[in-house]
Protein backbone atom coordinates (compact mmCIF):
# COMPACT_ATOMS: atom_id res chain seq x y z
CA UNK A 1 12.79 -34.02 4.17
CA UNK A 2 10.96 -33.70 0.96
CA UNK A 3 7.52 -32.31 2.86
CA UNK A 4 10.12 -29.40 4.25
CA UNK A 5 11.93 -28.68 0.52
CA UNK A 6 8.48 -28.07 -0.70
CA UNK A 7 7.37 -25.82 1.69
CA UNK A 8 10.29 -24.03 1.50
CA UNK A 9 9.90 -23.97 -1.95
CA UNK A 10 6.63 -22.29 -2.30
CA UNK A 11 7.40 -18.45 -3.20
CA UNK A 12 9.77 -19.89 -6.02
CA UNK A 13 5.46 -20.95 -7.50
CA UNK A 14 4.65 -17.21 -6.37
CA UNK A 15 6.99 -15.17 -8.17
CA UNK A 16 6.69 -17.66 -11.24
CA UNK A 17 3.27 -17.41 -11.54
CA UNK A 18 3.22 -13.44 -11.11
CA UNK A 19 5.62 -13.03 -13.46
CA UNK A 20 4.14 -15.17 -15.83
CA UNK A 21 0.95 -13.17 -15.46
CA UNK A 22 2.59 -9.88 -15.70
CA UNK A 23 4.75 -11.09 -19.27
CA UNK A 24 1.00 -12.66 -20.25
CA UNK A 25 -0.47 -9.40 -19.90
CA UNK A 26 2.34 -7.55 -22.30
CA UNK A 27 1.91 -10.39 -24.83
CA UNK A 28 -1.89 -10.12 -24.64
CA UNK A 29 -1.45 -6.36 -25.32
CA UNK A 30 1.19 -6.61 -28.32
CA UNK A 31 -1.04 -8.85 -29.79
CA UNK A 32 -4.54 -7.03 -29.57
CA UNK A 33 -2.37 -4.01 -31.28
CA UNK A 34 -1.05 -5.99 -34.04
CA UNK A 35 -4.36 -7.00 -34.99
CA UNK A 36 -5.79 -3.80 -34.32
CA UNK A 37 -8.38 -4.97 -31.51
CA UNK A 38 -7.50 -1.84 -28.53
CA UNK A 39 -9.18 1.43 -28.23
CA UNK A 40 -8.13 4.46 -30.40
CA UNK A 41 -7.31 6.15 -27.06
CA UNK A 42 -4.19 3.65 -26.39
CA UNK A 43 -2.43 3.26 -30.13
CA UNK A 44 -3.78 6.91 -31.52
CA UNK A 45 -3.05 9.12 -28.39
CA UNK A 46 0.24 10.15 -27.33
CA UNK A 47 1.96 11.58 -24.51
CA UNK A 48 5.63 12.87 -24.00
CA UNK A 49 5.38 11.84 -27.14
CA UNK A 50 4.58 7.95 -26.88
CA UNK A 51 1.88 6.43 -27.66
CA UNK A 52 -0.31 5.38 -24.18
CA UNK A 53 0.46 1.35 -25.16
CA UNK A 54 4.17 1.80 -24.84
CA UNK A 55 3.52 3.73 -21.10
CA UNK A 56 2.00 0.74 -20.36
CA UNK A 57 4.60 -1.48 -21.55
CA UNK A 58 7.32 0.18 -19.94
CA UNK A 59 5.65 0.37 -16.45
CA UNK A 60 4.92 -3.28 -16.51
CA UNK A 61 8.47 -3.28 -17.39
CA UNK A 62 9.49 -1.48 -14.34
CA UNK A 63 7.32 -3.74 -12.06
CA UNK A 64 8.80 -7.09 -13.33
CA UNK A 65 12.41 -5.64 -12.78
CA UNK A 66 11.79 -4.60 -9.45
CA UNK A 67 10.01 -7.88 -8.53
CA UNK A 68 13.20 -9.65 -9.79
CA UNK A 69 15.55 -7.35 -8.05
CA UNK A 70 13.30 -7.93 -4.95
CA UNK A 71 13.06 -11.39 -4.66
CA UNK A 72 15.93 -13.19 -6.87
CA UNK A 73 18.65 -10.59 -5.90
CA UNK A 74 17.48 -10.76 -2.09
CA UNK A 75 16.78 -7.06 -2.05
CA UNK A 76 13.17 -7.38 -0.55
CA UNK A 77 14.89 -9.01 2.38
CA UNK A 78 16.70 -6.14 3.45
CA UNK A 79 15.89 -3.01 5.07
CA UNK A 80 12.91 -0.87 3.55
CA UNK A 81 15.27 2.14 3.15
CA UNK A 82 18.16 0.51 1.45
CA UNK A 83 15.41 -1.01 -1.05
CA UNK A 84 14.31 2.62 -2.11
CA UNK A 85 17.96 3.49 -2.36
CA UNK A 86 18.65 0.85 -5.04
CA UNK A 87 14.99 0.80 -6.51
CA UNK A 88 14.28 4.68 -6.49
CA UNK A 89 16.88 5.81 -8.60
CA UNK A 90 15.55 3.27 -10.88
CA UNK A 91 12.37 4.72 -11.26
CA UNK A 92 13.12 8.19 -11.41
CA UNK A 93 16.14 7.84 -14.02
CA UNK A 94 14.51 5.40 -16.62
CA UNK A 95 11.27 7.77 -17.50
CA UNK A 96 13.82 10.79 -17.13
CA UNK A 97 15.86 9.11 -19.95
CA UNK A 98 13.30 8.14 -21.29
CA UNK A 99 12.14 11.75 -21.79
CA UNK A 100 15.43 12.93 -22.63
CA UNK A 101 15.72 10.23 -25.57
CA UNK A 102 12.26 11.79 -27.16
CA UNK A 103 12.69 15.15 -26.89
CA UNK A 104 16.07 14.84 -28.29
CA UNK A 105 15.06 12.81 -31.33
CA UNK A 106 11.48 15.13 -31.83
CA UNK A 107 13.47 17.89 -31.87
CA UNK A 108 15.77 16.10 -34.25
CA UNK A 109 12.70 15.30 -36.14
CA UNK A 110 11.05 18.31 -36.89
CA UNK A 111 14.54 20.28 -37.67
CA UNK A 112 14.80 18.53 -40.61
């Protein structure tokens, strides 16, 4: 019985560990910024107004909360269309409000 429950067990380990590599990877960033250690192009450069670290951030964002939605909501065991019907929108509304929130408040900005 116990030989089965671990087997059974074993993309519980998967998801943990690519998680935990994925969060890893923001922390590693956040701190290489504070302490000043990443290329000029990442910190200095921006675009739609952001700087190319926060991109980053929110993309690995995105991935994590589709993984979870995938595998601890049950979603990836469904049908491949009804997962881009839930996960699409997703990924086209968050950058679009994204965008919306920055232009807004840079527009803000410089009208002052």
């Amino acid at each position: 019985m116990a030989q089965e429950q671990n087997e059974g067990n074993w993309w519980i380990w998967k998801v943990f560990w690519i998680l935990l590599v994925i969060t890893g990877l923001e922390v590693f960033l956040g701190i290489l910024k504070v302490n000043e250690v990443l290329p000029e192009i990442l910190i200095h450069d921006k675009f739609l107004g952001l700087e190319w670290l926060t991109h980053i951030f929110i993309i690995l964002t995105l991935i994590k909360a589709a993984y979870i939605v995938n595998i601890f909501m049950h979603l990836g065991f469904e049908k491949k269309s009804l997962q881009w019907t839930i996960l699409l929108p997703a990924f086209i509304l968050v950058p679009y409000l994204l965008f919306i929130l920055f232009s807004e408040a840079s527009h803000a900005y410089f009208m002052l």
